[in-house]
C-alpha atoms as a PDB file:
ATOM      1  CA  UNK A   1      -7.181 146.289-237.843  1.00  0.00           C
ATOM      2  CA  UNK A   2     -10.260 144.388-237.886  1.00  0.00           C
ATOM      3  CA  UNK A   3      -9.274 140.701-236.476  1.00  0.00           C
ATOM      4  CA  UNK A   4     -10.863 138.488-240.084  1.00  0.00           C
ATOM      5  CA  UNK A   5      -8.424 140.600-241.673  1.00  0.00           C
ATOM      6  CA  UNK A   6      -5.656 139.564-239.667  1.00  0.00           C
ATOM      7  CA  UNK A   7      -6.755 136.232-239.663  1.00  0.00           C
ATOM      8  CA  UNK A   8      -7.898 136.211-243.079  1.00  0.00           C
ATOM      9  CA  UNK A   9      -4.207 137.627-243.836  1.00  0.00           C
ATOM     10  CA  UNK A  10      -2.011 134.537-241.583  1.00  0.00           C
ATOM     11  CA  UNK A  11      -4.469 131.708-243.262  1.00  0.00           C
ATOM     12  CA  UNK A  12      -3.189 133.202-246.997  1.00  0.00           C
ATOM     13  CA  UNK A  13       0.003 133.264-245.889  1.00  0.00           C
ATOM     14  CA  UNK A  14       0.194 129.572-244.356  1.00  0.00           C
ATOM     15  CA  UNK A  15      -1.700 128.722-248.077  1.00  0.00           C
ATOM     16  CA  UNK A  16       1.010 130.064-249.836  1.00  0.00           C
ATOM     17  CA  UNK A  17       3.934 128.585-248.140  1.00  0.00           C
ATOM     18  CA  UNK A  18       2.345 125.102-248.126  1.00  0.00           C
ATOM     19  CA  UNK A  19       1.325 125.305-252.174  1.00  0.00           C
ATOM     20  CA  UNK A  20       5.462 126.277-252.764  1.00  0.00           C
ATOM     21  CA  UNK A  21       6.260 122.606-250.865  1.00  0.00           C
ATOM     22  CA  UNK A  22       7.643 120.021-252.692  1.00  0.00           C
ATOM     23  CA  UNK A  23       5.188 117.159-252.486  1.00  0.00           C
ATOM     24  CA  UNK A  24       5.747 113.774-251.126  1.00  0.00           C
ATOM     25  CA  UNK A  25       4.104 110.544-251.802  1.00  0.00           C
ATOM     26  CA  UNK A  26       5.125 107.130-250.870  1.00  0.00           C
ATOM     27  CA  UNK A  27       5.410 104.418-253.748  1.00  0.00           C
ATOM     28  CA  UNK A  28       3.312 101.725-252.579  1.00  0.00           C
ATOM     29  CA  UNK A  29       2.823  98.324-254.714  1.00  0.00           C
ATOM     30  CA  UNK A  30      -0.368  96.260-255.102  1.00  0.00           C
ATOM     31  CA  UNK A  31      -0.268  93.476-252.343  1.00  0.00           C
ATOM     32  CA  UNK A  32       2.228  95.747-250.280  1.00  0.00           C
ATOM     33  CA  UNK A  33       0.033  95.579-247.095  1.00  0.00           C
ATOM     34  CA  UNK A  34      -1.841  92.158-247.520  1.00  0.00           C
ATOM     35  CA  UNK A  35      -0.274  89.238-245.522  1.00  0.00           C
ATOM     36  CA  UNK A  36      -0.983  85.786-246.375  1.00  0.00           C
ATOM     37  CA  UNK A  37      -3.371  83.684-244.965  1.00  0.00           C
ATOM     38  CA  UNK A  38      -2.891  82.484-241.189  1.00  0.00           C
ATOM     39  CA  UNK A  39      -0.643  79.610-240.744  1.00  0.00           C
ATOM     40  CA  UNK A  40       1.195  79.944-244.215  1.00  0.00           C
ATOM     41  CA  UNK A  41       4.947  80.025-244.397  1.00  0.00           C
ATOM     42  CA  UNK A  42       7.121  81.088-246.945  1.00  0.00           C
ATOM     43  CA  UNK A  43      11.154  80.241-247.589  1.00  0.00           C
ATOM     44  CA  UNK A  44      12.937  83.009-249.395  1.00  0.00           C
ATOM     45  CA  UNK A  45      16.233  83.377-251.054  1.00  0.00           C
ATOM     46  CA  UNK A  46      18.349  86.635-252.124  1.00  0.00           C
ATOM     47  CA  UNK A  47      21.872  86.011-253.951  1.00  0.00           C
ATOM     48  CA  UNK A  48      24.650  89.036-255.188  1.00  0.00           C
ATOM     49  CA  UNK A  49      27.000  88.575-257.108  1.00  0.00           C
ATOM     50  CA  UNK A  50      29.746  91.652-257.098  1.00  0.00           C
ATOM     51  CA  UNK A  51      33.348  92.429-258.631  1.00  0.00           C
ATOM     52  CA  UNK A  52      35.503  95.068-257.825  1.00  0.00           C
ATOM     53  CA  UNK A  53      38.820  95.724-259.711  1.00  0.00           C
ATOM     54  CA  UNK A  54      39.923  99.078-257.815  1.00  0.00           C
ATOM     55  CA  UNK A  55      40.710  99.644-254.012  1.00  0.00           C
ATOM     56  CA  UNK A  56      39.877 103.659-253.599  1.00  0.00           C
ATOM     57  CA  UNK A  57      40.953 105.015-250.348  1.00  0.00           C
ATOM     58  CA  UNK A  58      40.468 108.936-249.381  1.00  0.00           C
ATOM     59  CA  UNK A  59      44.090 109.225-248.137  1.00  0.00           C
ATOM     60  CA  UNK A  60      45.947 107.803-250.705  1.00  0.00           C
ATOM     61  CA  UNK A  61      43.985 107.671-253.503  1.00  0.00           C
ATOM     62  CA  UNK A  62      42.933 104.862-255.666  1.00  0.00           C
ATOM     63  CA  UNK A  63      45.242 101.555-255.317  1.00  0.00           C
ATOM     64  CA  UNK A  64      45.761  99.525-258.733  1.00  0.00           C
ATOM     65  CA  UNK A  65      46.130  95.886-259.435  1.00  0.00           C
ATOM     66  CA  UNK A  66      43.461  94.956-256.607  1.00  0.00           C
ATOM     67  CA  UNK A  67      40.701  92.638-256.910  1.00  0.00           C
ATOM     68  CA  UNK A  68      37.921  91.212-254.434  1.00  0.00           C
ATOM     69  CA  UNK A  69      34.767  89.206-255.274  1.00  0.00           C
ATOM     70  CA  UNK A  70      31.653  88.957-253.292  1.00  0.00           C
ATOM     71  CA  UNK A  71      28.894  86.389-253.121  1.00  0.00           C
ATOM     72  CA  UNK A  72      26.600  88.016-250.457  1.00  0.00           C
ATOM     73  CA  UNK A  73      23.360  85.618-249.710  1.00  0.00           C
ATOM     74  CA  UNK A  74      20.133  86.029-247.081  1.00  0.00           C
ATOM     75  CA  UNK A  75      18.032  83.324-246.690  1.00  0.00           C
ATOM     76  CA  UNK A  76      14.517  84.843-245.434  1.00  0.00           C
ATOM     77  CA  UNK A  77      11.357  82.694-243.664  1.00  0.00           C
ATOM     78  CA  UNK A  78       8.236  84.803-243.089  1.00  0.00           C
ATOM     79  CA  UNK A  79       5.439  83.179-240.970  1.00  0.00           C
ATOM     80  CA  UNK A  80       1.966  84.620-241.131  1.00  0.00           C
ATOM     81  CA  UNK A  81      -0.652  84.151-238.467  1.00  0.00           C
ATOM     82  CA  UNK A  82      -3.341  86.064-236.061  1.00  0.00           C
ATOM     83  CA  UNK A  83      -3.172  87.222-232.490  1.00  0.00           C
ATOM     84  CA  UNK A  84      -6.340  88.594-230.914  1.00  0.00           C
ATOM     85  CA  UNK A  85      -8.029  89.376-234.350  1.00  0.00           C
ATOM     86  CA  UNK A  86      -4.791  90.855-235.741  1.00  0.00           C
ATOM     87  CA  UNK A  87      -2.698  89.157-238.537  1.00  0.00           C
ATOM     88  CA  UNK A  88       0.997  89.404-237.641  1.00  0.00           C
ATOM     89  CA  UNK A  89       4.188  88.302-239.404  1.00  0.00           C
ATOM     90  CA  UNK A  90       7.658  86.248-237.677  1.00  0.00           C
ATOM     91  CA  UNK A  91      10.185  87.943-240.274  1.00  0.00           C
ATOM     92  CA  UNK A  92      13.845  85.812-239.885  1.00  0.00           C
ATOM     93  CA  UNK A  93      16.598  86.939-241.483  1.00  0.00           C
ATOM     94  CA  UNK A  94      20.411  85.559-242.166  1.00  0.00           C
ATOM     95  CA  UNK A  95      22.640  86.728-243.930  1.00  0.00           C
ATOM     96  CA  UNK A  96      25.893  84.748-245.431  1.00  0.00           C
ATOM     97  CA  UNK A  97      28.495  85.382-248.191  1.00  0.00           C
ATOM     98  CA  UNK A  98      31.398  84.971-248.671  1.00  0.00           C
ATOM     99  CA  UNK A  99      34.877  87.542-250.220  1.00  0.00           C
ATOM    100  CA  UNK A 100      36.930  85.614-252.014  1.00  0.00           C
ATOM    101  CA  UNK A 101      39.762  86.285-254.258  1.00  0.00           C
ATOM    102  CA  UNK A 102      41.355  89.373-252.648  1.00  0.00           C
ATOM    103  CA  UNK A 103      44.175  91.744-253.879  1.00  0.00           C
ATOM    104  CA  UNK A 104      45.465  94.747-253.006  1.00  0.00           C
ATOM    105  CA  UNK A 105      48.023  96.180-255.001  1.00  0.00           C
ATOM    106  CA  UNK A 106      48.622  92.597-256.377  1.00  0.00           C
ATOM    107  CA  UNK A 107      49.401  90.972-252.532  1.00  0.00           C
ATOM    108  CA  UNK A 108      46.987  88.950-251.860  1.00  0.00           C
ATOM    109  CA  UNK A 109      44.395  89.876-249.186  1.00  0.00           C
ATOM    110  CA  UNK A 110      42.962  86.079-248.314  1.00  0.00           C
ATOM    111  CA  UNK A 111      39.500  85.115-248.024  1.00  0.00           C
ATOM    112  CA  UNK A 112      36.740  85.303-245.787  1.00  0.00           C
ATOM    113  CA  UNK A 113      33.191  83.714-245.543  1.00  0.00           C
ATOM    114  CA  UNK A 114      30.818  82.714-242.832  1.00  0.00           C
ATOM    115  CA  UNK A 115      27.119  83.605-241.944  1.00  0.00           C
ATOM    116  CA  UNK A 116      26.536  86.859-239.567  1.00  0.00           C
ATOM    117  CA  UNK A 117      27.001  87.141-236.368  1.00  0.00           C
ATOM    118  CA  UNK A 118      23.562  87.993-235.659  1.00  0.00           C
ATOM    119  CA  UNK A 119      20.573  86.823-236.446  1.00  0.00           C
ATOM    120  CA  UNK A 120      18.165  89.252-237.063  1.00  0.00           C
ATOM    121  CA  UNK A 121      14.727  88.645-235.851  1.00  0.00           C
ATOM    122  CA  UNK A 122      11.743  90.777-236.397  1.00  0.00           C
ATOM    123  CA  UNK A 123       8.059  90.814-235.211  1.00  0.00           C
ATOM    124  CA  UNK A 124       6.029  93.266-237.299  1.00  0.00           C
ATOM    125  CA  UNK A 125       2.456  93.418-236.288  1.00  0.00           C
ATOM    126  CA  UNK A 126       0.217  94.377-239.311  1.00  0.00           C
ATOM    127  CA  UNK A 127      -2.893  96.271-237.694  1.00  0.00           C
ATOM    128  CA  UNK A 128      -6.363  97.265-239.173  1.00  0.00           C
ATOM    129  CA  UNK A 129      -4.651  98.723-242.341  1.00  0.00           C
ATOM    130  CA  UNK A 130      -3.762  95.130-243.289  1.00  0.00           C
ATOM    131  CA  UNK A 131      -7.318  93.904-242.703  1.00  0.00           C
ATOM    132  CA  UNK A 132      -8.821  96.409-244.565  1.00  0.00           C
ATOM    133  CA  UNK A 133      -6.765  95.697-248.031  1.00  0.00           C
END
């Protein structure tokens, strides 16, 4: 066999299994990749609200008569600014709820609340991509 055929024949082939891939595309949303302007700051707030009325456990099945309520919160500060030509953004994050009125099978569970035990701290570094937008 002549070697463009073969080659000809593997380069079809590869065609064919890439065109019967599923495709993929990532959802991106205007403004997605633009920070703010150097020096700006912004305070953020999330809240959720959440009732549950039924305990399910794997063993035993679901448990009736129980209750719990959740107030879940994460306060968020995001601090824009450049190093060496690059924009970056400080990204601090705690979260704090608290699970109140708890039942299981009528007895009541108690409550708990608090903020996490860890803060979480991140450092994301938005490159050329962000300059460009």
């Amino acid at each position: 066999m002549d070697f463009c055929k073969v080659l000809r024949a593997i380069c079809a082939g590869v065609v064919v299994i890439l065109a019967g891939a599923p495709c993929r595309a990532a959802d991106y949303q205007p403004f997605d990749w633009v920070p703010a302007p150097p020096g700006a700051g912004i305070l953020m707030g999330y809240y959720q609200f959440a009732t549950h009325s039924e305990l399910t456990n794997t063993i035993t099945g679901a448990v009736k008569n129980s209750h719990l309520d959740s107030h879940i919160g994460i306060a968020r500060y995001l601090y824009y600014n450049e190093a060496f030509g690059h924009p970056f953004v400080l990204d601090l994050i705690v979260p704090f709820g608290a699970l109140t009125d708890g039942r299981i099978g009528g007895n009541p569970a108690g409550t708990a609340s608090g903020i996490a035990g860890q803060f979480k701290q991140d450092f994301g570094l938005l490159l050329r991509i962000a300059k460009v937008l």
